[in-house]
PDB file of N, CA and C in Angstrom:
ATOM      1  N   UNK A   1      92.580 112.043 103.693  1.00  0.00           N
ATOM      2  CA  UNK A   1      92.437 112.118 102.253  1.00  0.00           C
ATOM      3  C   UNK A   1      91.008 112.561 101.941  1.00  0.00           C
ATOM      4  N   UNK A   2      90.863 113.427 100.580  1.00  0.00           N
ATOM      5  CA  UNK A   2      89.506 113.897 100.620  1.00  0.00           C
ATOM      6  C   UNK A   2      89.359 113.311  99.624  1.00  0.00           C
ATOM      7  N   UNK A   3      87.804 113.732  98.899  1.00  0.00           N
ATOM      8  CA  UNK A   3      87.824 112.813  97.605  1.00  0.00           C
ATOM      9  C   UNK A   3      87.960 113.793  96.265  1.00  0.00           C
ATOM     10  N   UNK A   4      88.536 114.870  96.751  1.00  0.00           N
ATOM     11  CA  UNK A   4      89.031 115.649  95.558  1.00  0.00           C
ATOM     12  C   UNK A   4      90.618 115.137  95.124  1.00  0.00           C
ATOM     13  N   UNK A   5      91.107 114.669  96.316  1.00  0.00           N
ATOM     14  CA  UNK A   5      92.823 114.131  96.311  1.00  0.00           C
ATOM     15  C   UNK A   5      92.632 112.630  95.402  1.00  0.00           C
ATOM     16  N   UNK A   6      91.220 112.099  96.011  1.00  0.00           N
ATOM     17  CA  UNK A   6      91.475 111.156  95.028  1.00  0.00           C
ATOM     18  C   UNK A   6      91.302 111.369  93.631  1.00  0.00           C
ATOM     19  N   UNK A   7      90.040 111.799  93.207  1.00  0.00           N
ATOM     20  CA  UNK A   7      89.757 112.015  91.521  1.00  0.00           C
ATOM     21  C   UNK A   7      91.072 112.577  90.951  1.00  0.00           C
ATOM     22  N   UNK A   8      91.741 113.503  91.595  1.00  0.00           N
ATOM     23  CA  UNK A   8      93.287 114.025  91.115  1.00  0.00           C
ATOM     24  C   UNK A   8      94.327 112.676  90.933  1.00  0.00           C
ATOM     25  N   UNK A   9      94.297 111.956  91.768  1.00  0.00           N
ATOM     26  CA  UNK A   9      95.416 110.833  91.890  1.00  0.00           C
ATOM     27  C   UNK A   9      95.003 110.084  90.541  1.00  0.00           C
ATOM     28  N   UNK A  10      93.435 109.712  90.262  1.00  0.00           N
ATOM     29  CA  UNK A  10      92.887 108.651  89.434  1.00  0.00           C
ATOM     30  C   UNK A  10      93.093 109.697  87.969  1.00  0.00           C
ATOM     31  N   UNK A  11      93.135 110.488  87.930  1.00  0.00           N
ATOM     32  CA  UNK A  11      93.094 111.893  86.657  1.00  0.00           C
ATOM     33  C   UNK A  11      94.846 111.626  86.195  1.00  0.00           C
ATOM     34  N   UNK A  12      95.140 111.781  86.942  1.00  0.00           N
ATOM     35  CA  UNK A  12      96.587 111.609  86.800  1.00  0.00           C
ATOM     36  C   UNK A  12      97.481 110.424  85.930  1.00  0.00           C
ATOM     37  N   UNK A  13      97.003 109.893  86.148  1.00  0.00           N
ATOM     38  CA  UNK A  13      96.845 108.113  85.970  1.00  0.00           C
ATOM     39  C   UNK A  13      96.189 107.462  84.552  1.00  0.00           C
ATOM     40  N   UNK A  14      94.886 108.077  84.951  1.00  0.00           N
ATOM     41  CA  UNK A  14      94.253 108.029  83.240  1.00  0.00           C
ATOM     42  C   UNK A  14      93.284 109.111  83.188  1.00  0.00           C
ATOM     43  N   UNK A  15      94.472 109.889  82.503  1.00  0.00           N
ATOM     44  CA  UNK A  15      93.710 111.131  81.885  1.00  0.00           C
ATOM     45  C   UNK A  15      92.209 111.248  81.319  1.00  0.00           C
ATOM     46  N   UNK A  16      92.125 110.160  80.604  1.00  0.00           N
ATOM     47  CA  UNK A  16      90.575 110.463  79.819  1.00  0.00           C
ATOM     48  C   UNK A  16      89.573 109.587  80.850  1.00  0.00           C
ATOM     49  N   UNK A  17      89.781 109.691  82.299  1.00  0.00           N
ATOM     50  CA  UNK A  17      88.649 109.219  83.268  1.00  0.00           C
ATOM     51  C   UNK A  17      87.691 109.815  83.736  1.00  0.00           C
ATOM     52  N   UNK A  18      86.828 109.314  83.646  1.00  0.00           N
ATOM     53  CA  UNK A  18      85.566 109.793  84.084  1.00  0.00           C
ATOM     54  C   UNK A  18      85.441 109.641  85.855  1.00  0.00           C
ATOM     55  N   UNK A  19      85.362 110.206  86.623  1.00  0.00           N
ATOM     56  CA  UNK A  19      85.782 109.412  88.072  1.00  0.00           C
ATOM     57  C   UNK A  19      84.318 110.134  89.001  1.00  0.00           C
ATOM     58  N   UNK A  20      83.529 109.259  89.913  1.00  0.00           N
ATOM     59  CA  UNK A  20      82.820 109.538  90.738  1.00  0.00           C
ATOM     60  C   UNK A  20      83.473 109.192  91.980  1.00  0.00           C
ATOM     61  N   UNK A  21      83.513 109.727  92.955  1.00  0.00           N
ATOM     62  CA  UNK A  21      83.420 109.540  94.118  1.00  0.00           C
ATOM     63  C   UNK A  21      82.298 109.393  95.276  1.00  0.00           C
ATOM     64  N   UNK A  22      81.914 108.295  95.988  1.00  0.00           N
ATOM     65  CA  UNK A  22      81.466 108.623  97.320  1.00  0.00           C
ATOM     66  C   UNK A  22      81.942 107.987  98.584  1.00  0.00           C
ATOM     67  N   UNK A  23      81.788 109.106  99.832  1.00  0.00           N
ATOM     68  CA  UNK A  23      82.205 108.729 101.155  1.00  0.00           C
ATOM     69  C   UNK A  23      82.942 109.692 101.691  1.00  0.00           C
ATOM     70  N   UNK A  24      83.564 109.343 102.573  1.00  0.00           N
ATOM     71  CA  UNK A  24      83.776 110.627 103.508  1.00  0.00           C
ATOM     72  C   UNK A  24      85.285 109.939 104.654  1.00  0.00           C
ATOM     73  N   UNK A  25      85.802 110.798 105.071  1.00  0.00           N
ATOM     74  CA  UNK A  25      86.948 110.614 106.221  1.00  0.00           C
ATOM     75  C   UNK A  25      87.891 110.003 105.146  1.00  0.00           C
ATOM     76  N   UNK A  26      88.072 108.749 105.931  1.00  0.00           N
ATOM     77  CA  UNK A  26      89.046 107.118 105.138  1.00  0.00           C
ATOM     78  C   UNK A  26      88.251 106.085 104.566  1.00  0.00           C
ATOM     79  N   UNK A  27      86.938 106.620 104.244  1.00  0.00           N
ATOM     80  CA  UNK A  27      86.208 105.300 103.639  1.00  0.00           C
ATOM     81  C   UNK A  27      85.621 105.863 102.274  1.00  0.00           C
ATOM     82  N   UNK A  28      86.268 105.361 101.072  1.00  0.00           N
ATOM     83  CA  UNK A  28      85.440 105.510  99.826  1.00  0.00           C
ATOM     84  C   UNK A  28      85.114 104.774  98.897  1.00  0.00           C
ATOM     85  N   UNK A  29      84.174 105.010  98.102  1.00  0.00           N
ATOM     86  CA  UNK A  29      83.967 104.176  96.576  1.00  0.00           C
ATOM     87  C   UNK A  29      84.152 104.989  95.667  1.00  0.00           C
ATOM     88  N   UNK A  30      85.154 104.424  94.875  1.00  0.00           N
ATOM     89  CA  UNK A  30      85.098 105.269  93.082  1.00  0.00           C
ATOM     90  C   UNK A  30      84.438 104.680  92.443  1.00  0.00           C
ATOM     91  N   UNK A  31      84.187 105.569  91.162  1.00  0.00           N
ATOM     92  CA  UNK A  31      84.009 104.848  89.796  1.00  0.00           C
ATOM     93  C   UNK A  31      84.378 105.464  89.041  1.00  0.00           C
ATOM     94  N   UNK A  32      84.982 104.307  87.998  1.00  0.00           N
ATOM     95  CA  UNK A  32      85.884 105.157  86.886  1.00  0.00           C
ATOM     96  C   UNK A  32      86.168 104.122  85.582  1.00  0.00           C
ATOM     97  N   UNK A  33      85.465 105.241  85.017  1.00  0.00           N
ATOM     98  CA  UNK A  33      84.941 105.190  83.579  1.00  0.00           C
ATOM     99  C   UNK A  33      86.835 105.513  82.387  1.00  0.00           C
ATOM    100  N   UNK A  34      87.137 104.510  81.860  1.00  0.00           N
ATOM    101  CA  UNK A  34      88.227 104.599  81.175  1.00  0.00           C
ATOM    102  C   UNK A  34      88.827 103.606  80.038  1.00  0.00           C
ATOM    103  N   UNK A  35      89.152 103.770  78.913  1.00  0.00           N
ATOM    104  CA  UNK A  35      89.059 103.043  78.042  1.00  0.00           C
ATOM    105  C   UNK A  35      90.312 102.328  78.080  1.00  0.00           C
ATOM    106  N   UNK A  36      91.419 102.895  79.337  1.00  0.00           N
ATOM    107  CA  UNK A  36      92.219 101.804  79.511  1.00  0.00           C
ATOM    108  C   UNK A  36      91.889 100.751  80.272  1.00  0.00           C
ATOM    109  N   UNK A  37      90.820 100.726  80.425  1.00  0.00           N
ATOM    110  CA  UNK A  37      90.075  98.984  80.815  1.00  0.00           C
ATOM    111  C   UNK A  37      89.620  98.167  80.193  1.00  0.00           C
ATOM    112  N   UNK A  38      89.490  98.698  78.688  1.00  0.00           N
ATOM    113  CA  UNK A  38      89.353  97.955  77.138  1.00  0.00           C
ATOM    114  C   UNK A  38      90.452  96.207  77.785  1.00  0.00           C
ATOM    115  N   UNK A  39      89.481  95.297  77.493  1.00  0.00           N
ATOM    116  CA  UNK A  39      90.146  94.351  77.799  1.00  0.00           C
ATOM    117  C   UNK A  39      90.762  93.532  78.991  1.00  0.00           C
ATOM    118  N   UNK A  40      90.528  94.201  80.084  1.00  0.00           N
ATOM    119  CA  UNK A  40      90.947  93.422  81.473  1.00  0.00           C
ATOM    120  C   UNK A  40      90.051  93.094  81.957  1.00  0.00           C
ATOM    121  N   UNK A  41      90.305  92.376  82.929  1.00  0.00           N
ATOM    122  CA  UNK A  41      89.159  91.345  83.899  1.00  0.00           C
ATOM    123  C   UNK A  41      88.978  92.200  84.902  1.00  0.00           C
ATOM    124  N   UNK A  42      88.372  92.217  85.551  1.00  0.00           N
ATOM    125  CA  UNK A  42      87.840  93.626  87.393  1.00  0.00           C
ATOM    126  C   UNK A  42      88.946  93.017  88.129  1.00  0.00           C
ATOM    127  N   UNK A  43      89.503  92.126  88.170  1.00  0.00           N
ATOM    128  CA  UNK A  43      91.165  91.909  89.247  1.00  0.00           C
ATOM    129  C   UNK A  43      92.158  92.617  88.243  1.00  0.00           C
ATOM    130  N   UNK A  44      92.090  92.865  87.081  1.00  0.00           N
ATOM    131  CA  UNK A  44      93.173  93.658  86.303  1.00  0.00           C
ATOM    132  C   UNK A  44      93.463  95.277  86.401  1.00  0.00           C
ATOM    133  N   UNK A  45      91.974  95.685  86.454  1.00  0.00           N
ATOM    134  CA  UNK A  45      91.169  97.068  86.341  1.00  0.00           C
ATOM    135  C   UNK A  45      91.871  97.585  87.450  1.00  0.00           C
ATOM    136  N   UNK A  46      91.324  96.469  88.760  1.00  0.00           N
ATOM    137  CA  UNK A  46      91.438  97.536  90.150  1.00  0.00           C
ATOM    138  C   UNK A  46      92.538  97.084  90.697  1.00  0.00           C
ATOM    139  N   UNK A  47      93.865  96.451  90.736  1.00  0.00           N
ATOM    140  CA  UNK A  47      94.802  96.403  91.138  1.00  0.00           C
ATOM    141  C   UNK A  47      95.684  97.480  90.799  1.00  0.00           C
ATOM    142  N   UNK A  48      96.068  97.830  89.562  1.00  0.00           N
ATOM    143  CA  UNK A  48      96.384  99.383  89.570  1.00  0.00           C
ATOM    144  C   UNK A  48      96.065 100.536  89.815  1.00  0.00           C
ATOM    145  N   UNK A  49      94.964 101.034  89.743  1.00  0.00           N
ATOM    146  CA  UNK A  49      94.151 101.150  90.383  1.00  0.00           C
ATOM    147  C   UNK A  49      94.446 101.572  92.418  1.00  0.00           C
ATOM    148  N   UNK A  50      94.435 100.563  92.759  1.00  0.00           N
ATOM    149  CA  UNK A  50      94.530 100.173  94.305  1.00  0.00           C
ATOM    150  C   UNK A  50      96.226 100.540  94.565  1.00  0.00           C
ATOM    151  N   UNK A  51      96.757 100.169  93.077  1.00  0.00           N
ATOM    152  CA  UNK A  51      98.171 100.933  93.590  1.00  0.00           C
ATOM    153  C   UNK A  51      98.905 102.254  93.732  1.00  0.00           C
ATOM    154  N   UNK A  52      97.758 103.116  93.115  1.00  0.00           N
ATOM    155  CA  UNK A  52      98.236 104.537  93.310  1.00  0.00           C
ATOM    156  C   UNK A  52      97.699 104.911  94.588  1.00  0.00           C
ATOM    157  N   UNK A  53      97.332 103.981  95.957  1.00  0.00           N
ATOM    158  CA  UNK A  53      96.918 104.715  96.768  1.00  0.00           C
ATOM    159  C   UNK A  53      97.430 103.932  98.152  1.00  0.00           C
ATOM    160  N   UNK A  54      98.613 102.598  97.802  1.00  0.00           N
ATOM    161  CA  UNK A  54      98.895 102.041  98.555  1.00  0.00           C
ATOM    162  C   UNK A  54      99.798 102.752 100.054  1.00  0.00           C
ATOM    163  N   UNK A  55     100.795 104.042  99.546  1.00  0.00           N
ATOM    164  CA  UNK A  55     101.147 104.371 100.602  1.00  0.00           C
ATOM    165  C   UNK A  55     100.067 105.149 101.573  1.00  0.00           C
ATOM    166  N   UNK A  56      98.863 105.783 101.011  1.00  0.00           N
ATOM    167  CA  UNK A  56      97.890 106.318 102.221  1.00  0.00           C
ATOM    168  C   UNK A  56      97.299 105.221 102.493  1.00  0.00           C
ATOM    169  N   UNK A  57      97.214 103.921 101.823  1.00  0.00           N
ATOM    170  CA  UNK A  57      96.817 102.984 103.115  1.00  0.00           C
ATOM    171  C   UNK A  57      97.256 102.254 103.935  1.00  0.00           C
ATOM    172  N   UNK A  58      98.757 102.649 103.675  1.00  0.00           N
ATOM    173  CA  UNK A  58      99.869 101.711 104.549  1.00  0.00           C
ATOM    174  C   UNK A  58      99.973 102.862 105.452  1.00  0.00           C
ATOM    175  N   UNK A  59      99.417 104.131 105.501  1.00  0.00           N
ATOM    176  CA  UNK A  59      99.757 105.441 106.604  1.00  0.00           C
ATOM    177  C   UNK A  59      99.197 105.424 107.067  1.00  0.00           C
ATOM    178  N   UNK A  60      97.465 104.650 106.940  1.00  0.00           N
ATOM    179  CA  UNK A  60      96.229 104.817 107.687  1.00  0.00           C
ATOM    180  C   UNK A  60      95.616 106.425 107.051  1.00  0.00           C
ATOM    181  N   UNK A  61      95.861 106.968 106.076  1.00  0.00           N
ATOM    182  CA  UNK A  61      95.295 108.481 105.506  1.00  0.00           C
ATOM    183  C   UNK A  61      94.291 107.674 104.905  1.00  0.00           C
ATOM    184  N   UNK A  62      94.244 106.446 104.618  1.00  0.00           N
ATOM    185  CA  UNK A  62      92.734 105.680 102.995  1.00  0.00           C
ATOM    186  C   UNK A  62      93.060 104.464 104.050  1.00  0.00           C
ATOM    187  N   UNK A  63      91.690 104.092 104.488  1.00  0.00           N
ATOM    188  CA  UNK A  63      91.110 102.986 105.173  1.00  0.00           C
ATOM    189  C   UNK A  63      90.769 101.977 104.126  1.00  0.00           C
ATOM    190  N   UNK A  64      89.965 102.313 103.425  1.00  0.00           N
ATOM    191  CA  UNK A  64      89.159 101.220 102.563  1.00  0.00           C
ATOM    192  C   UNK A  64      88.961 101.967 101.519  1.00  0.00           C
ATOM    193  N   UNK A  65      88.791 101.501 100.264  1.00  0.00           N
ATOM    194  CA  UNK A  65      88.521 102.242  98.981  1.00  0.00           C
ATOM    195  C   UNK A  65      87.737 101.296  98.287  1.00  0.00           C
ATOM    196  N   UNK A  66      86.745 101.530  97.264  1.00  0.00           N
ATOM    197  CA  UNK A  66      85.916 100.560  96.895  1.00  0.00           C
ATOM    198  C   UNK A  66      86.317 100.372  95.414  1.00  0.00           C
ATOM    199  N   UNK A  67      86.367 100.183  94.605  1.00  0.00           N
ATOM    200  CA  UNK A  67      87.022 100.405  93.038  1.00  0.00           C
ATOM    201  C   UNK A  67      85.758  99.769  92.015  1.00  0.00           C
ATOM    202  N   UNK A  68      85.107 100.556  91.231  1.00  0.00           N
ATOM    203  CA  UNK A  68      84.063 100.292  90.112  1.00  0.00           C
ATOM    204  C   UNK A  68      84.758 100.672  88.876  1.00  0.00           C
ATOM    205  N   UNK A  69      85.135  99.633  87.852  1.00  0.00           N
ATOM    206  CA  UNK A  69      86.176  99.853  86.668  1.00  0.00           C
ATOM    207  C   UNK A  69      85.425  99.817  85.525  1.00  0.00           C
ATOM    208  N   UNK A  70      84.936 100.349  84.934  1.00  0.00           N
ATOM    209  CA  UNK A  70      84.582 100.278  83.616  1.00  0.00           C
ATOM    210  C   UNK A  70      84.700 100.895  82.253  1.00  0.00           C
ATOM    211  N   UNK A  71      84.739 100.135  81.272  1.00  0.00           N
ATOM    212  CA  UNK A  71      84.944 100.770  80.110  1.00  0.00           C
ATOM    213  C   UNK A  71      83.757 101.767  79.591  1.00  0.00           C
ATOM    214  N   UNK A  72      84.084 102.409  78.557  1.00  0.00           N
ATOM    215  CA  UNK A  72      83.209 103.412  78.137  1.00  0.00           C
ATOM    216  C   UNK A  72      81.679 102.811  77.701  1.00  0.00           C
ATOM    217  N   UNK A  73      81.914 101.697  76.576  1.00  0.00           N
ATOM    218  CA  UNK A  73      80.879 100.979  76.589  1.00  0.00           C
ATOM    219  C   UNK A  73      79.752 100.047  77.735  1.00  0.00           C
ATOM    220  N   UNK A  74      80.633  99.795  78.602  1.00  0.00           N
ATOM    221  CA  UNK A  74      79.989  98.964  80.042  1.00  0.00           C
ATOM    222  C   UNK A  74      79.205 100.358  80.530  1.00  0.00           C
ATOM    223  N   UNK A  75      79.804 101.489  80.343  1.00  0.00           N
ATOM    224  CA  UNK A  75      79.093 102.346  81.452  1.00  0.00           C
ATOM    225  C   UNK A  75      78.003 103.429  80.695  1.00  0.00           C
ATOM    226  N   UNK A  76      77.767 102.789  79.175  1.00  0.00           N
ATOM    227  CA  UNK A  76      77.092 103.663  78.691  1.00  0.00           C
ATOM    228  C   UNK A  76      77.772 105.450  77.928  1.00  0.00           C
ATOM    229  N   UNK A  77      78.790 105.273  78.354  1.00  0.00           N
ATOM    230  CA  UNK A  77      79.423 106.862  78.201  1.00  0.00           C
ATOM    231  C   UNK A  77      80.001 106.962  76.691  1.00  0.00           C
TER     232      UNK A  77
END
């Protein structure tokens, strides 16, 4: 998985995201800036989140993924 496959997967998902990536191979951190996080707790944010990517980590394609959730206001944007 590259981290263009991911920002596409997270784009997909919530359109109006802002998404950074870093890392390389099977190991990454996002961040993603989205106002459908208006209101959830960081176990709310990144469990969906973590679920658009469960079959590449049940394939071994995504090792570890790091998840940074924030709303527009938290992140300044």
């Amino acid at each position: 998985m590259n981290p263009e496959q991911i920002v596409e997967r997270i784009r997909a998902a919530y359109p109006d995201a802002i998404v950074e990536t870093e890392g390389a191979d099977c190991n990454f951190s996002v961040t993603i800036v989205s106002e459908a996080f208006e209101g959830l707790n960081p176990l709310q944010r990144q469990r969906p989140v973590m679920a658009l990517f469960k079959d590449d980590i049940s394939a071994g394609t995504l090792h570890a993924l790091s998840i940074t959730a924030r709303t527009p206001d938290e992140a300044g944007a």
